[in-house]
PDB file of N, CA and C in Angstrom:
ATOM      1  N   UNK A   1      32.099  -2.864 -56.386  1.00  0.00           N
ATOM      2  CA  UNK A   1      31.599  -2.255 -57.597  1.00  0.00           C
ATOM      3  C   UNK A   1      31.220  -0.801 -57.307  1.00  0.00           C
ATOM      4  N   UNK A   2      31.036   0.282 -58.413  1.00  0.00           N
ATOM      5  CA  UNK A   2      31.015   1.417 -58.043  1.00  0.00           C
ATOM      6  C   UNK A   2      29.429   1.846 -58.684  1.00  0.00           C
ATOM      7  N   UNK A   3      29.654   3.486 -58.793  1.00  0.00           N
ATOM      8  CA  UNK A   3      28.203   3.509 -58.460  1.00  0.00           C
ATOM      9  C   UNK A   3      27.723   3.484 -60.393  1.00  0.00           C
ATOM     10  N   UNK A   4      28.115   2.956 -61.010  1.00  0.00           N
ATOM     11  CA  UNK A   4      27.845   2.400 -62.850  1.00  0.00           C
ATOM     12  C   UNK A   4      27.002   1.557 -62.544  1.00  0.00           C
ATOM     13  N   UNK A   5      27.468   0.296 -61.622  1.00  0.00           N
ATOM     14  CA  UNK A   5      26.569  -0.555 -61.518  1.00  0.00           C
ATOM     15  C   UNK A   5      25.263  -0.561 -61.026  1.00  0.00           C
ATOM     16  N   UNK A   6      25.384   0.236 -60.430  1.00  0.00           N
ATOM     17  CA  UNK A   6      23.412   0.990 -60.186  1.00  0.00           C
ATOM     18  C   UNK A   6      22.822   0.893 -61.699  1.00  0.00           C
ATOM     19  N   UNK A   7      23.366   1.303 -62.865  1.00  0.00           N
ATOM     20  CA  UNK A   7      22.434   1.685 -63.609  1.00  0.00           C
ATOM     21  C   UNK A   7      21.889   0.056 -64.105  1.00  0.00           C
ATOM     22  N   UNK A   8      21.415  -0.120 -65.079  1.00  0.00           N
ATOM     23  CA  UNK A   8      20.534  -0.975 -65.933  1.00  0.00           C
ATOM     24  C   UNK A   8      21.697  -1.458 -66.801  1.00  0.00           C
ATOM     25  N   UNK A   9      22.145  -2.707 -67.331  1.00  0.00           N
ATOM     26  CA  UNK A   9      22.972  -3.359 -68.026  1.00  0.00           C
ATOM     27  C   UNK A   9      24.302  -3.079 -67.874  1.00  0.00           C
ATOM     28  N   UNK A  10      24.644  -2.508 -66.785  1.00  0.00           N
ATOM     29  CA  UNK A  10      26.172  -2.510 -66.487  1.00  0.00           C
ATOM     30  C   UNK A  10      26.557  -3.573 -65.240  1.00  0.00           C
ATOM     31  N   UNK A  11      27.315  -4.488 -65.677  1.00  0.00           N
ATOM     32  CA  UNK A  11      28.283  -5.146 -64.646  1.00  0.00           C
ATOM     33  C   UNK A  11      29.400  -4.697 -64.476  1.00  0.00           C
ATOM     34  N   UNK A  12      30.199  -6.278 -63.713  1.00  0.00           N
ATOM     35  CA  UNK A  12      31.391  -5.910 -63.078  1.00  0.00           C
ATOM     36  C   UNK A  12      32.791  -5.716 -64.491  1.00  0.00           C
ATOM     37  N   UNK A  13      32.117  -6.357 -65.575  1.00  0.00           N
ATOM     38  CA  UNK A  13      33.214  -6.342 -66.268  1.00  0.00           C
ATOM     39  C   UNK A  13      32.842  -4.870 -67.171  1.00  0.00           C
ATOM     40  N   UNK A  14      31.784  -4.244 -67.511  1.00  0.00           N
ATOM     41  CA  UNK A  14      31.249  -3.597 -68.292  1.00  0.00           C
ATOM     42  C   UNK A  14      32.137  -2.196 -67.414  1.00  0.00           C
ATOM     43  N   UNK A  15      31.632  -2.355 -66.166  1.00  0.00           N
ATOM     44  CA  UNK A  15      31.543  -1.315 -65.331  1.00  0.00           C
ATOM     45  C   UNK A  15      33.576  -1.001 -65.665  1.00  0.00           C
ATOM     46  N   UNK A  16      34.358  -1.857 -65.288  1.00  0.00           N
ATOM     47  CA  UNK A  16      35.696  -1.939 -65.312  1.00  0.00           C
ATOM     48  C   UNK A  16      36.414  -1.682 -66.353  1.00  0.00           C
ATOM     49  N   UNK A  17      35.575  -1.770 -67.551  1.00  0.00           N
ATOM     50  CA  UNK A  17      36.093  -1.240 -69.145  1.00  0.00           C
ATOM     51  C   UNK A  17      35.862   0.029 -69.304  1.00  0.00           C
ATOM     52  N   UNK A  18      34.338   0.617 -68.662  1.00  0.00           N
ATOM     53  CA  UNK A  18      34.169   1.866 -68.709  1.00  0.00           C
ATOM     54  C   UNK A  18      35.313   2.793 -67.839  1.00  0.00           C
ATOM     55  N   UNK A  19      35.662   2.276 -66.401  1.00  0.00           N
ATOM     56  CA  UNK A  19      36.704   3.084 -65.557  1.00  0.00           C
ATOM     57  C   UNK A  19      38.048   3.138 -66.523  1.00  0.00           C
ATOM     58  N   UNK A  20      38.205   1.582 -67.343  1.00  0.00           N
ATOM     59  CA  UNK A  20      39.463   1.661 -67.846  1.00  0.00           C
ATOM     60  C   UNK A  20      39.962   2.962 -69.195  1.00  0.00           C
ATOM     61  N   UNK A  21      38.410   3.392 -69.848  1.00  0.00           N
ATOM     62  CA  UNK A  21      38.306   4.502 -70.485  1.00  0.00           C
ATOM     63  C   UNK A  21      38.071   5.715 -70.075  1.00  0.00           C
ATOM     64  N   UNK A  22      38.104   6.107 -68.541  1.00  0.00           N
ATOM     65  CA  UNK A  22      38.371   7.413 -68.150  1.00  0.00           C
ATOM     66  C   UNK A  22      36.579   7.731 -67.830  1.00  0.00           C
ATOM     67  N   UNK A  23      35.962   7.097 -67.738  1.00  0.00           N
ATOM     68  CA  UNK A  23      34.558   6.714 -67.565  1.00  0.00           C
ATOM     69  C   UNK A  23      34.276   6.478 -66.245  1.00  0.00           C
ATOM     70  N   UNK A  24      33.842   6.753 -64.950  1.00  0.00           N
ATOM     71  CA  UNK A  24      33.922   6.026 -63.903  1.00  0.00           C
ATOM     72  C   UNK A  24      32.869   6.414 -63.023  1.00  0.00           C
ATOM     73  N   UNK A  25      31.985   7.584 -63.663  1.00  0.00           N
ATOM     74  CA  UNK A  25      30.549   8.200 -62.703  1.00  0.00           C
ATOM     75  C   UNK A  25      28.925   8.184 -63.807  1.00  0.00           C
ATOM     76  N   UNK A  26      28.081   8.288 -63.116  1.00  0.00           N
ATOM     77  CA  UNK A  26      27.149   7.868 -64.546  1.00  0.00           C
ATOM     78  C   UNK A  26      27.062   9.468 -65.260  1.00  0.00           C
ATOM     79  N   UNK A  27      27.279  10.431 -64.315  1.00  0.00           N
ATOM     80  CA  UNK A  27      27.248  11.896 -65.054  1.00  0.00           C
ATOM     81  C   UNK A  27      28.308  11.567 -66.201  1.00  0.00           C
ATOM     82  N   UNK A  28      29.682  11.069 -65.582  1.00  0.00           N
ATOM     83  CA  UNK A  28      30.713  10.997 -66.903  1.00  0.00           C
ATOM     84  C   UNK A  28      29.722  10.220 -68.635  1.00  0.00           C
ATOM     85  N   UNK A  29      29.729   9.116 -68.147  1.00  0.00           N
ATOM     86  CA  UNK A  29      28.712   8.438 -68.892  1.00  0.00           C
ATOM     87  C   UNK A  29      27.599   9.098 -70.487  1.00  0.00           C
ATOM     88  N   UNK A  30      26.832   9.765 -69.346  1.00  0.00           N
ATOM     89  CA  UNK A  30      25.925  10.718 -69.671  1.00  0.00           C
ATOM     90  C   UNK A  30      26.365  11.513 -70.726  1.00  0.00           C
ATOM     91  N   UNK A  31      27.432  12.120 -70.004  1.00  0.00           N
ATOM     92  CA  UNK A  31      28.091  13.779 -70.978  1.00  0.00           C
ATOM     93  C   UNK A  31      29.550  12.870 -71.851  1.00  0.00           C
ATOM     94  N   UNK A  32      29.522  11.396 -71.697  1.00  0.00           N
ATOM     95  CA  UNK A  32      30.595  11.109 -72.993  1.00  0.00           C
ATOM     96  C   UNK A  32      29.554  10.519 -73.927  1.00  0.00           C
ATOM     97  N   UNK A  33      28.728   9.603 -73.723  1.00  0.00           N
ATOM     98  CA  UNK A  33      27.401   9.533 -74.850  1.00  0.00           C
ATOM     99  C   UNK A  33      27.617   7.690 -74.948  1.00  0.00           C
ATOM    100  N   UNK A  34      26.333   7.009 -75.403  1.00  0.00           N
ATOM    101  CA  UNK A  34      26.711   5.406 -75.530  1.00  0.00           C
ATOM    102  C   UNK A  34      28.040   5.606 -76.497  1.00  0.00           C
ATOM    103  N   UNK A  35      27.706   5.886 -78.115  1.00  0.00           N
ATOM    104  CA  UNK A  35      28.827   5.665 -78.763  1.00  0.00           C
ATOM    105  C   UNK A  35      30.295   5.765 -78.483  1.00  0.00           C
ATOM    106  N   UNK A  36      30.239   7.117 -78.171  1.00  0.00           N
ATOM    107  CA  UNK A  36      31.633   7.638 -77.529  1.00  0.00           C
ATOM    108  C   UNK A  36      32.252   6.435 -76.808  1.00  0.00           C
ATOM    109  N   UNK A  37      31.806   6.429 -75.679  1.00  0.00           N
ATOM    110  CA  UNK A  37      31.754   5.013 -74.771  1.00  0.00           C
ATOM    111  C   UNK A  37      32.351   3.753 -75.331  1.00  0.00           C
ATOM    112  N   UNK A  38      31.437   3.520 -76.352  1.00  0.00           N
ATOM    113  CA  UNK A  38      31.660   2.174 -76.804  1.00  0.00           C
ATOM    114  C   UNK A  38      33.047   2.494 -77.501  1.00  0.00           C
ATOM    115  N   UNK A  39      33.065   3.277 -78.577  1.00  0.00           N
ATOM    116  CA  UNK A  39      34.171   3.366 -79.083  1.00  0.00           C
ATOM    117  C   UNK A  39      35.276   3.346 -78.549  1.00  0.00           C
ATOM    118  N   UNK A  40      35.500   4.206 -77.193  1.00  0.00           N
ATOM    119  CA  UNK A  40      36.837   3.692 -76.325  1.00  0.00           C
ATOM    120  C   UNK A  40      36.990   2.299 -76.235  1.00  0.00           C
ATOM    121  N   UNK A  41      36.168   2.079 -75.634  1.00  0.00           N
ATOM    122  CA  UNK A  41      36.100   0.642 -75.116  1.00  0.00           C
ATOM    123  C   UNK A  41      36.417  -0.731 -76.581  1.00  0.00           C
ATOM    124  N   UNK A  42      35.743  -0.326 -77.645  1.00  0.00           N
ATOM    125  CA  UNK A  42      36.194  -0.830 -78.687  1.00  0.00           C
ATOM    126  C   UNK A  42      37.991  -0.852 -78.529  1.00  0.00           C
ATOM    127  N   UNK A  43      38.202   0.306 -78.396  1.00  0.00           N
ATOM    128  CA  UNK A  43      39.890   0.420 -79.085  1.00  0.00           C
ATOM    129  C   UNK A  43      40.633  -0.353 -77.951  1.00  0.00           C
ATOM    130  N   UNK A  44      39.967  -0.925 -76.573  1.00  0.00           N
ATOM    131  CA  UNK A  44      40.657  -1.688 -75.908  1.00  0.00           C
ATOM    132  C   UNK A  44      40.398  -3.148 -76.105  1.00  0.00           C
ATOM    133  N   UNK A  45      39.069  -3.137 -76.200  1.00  0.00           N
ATOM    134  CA  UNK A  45      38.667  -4.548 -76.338  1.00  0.00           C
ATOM    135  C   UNK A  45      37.774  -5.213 -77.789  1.00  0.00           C
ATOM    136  N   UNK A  46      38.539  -5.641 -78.302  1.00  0.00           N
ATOM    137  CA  UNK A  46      38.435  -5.661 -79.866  1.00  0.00           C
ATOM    138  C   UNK A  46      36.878  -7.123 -80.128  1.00  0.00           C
ATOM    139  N   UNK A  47      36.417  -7.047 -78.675  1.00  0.00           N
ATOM    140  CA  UNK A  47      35.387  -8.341 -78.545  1.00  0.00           C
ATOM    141  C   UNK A  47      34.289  -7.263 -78.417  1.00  0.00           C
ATOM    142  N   UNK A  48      34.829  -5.854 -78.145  1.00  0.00           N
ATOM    143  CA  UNK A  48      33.065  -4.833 -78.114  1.00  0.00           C
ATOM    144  C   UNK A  48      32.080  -5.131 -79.429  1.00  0.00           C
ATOM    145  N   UNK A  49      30.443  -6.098 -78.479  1.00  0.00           N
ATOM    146  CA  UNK A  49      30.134  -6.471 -79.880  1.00  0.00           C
ATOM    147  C   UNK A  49      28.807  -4.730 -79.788  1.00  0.00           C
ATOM    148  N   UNK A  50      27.617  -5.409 -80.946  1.00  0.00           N
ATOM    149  CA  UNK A  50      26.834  -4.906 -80.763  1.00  0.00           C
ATOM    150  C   UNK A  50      25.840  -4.564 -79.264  1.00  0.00           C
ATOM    151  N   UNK A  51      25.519  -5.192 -78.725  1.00  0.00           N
ATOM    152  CA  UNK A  51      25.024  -5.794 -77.692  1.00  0.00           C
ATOM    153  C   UNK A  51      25.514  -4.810 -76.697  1.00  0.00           C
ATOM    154  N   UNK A  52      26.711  -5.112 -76.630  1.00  0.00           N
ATOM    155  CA  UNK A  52      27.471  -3.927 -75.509  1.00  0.00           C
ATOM    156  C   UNK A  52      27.030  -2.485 -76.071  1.00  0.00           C
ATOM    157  N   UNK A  53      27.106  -2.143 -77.075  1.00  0.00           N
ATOM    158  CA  UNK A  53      26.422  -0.605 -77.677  1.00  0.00           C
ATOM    159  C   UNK A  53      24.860  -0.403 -77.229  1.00  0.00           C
ATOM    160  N   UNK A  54      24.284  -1.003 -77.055  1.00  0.00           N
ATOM    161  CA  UNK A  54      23.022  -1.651 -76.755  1.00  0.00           C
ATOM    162  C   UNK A  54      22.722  -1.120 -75.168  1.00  0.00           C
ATOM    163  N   UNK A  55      23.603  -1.884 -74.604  1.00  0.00           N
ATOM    164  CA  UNK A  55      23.737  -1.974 -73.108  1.00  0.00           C
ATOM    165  C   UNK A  55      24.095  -0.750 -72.911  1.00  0.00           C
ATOM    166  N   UNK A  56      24.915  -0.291 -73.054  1.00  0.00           N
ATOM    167  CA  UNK A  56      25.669   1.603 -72.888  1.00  0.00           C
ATOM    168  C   UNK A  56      24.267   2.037 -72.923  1.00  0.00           C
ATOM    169  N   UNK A  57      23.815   2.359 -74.303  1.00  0.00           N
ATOM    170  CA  UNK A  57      22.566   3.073 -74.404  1.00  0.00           C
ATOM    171  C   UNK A  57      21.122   3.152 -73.192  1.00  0.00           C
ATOM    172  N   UNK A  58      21.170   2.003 -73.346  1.00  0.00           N
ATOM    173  CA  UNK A  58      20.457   1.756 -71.892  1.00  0.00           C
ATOM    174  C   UNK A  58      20.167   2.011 -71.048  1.00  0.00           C
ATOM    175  N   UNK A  59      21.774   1.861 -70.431  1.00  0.00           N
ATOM    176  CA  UNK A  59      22.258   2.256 -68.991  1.00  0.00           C
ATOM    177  C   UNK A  59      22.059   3.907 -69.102  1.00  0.00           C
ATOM    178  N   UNK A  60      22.346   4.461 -70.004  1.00  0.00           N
ATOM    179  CA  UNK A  60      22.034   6.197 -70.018  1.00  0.00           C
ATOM    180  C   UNK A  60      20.755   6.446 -70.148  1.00  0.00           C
ATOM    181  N   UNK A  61      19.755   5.878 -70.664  1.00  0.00           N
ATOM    182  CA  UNK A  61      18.307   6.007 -70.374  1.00  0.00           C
ATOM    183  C   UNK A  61      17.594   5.137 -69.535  1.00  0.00           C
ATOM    184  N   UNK A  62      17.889   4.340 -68.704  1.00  0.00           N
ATOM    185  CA  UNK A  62      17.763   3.963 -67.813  1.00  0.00           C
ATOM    186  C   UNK A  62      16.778   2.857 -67.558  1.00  0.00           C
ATOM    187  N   UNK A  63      16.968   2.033 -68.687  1.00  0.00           N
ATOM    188  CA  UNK A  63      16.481   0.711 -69.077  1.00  0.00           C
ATOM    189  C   UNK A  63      16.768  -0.381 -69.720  1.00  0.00           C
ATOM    190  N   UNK A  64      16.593  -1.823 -69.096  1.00  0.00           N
ATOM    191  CA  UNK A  64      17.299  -2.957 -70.061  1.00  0.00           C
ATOM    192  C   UNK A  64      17.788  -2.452 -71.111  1.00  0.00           C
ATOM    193  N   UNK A  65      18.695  -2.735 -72.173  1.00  0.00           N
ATOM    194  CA  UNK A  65      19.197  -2.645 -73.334  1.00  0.00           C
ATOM    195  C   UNK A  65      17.731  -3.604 -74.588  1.00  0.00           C
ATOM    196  N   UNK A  66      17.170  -4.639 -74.040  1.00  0.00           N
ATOM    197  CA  UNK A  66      16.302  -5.610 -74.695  1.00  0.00           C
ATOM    198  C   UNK A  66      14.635  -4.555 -75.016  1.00  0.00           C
ATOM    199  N   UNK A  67      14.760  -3.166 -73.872  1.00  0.00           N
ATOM    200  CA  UNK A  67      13.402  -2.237 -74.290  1.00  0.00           C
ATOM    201  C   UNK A  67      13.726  -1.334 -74.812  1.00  0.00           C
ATOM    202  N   UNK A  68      14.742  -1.186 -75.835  1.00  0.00           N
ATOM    203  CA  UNK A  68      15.166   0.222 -76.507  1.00  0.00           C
ATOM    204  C   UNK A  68      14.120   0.033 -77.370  1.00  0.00           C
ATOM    205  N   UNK A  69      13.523   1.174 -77.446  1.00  0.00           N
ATOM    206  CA  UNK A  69      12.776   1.232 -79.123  1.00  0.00           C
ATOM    207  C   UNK A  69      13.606   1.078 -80.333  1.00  0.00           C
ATOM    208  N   UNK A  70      12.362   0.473 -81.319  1.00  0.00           N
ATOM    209  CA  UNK A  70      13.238   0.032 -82.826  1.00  0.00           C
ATOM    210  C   UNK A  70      14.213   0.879 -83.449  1.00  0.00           C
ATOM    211  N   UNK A  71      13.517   2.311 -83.552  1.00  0.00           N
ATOM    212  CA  UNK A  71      14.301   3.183 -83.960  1.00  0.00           C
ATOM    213  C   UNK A  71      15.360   3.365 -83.603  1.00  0.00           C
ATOM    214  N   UNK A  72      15.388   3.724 -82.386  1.00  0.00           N
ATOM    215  CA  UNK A  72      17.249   3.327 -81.255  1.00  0.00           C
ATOM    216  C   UNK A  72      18.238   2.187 -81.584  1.00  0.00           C
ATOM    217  N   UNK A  73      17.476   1.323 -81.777  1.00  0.00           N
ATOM    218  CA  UNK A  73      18.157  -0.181 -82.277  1.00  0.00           C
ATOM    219  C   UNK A  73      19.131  -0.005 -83.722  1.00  0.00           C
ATOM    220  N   UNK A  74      17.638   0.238 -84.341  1.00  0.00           N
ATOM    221  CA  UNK A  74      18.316   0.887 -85.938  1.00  0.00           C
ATOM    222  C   UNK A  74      19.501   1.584 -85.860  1.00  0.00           C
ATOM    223  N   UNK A  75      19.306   2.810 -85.541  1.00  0.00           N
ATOM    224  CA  UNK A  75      20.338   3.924 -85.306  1.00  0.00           C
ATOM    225  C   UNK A  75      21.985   3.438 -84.836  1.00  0.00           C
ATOM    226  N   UNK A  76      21.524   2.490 -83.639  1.00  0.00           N
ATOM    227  CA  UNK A  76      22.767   1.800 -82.931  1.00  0.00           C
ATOM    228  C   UNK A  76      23.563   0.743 -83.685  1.00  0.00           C
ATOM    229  N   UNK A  77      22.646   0.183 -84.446  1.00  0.00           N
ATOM    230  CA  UNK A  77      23.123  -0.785 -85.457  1.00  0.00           C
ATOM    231  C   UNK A  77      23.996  -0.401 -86.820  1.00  0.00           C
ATOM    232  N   UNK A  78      23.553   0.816 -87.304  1.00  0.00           N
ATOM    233  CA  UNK A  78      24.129   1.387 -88.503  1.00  0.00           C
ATOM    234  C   UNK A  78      25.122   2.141 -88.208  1.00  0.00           C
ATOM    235  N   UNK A  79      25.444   2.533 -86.808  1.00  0.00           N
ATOM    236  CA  UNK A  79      26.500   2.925 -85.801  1.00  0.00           C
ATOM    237  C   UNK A  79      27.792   1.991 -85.902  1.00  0.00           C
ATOM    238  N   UNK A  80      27.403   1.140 -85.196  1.00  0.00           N
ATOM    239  CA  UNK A  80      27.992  -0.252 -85.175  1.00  0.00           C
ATOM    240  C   UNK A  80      28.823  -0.720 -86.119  1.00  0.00           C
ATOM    241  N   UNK A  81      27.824  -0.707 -87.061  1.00  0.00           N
ATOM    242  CA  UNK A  81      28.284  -1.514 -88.466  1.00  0.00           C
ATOM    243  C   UNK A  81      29.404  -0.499 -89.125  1.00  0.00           C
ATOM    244  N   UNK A  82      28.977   1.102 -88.822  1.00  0.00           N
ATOM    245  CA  UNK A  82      29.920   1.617 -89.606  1.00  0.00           C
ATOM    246  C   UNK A  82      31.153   2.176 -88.563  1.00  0.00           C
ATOM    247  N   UNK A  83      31.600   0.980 -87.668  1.00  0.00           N
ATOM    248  CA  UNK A  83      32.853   1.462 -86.572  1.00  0.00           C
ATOM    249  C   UNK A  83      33.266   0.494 -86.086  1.00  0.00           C
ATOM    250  N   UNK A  84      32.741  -1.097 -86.311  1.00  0.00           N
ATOM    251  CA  UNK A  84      33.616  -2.456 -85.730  1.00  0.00           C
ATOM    252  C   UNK A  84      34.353  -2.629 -86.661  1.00  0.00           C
ATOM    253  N   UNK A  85      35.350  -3.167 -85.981  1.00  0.00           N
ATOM    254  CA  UNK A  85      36.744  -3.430 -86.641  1.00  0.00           C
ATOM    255  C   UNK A  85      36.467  -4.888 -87.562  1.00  0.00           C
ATOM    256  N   UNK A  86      36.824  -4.819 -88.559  1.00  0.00           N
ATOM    257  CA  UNK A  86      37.165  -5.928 -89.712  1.00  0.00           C
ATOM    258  C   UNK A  86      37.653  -7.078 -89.235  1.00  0.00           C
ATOM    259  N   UNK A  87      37.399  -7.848 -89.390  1.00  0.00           N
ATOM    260  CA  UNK A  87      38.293  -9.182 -88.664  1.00  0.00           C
ATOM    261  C   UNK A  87      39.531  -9.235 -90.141  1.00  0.00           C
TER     262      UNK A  87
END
């Protein structure tokens, strides 16, 4: 595993979706943003739920995804909602 997995809510599969989007250092991370992030990762893996947006965020501030403040949550959620794909 590389050095993603240092941060807070990134694993081996998280970590491997992020490399697969051109993502692969936590500076990259940082300066592409959670959304950004997720959104690649969306356009590969059509299972990116909320949760994973969650986790991104996190990992860039440098805590569980479960202690984001409400407001963050909110924000990430109305994010979310207005960029997952339709079943």
């Amino acid at each position: 595993m590389g050095e993603l997995s240092s941060l807070p809510n990134i694993a081996e599969k998280l970590e491997a979706q992020l490399s697969e989007v051109g993502i692969s250092t936590i500076e990259a991370l940082k300066a592409t943003g959670s959304r950004e992030a997720w959104l690649r990762i969306a356009a590969i893996d059509p299972s990116a739920c909320y949760m994973r947006l969650c986790a991104l965020e996190g990992a860039i501030l440098g805590v569980r995804w479960h202690h984001l403040d409400e407001e963050t949550k909110i924000s990430l959620k109305h994010f979310y909602n207005q960029n997952k794909r339709s079943e």
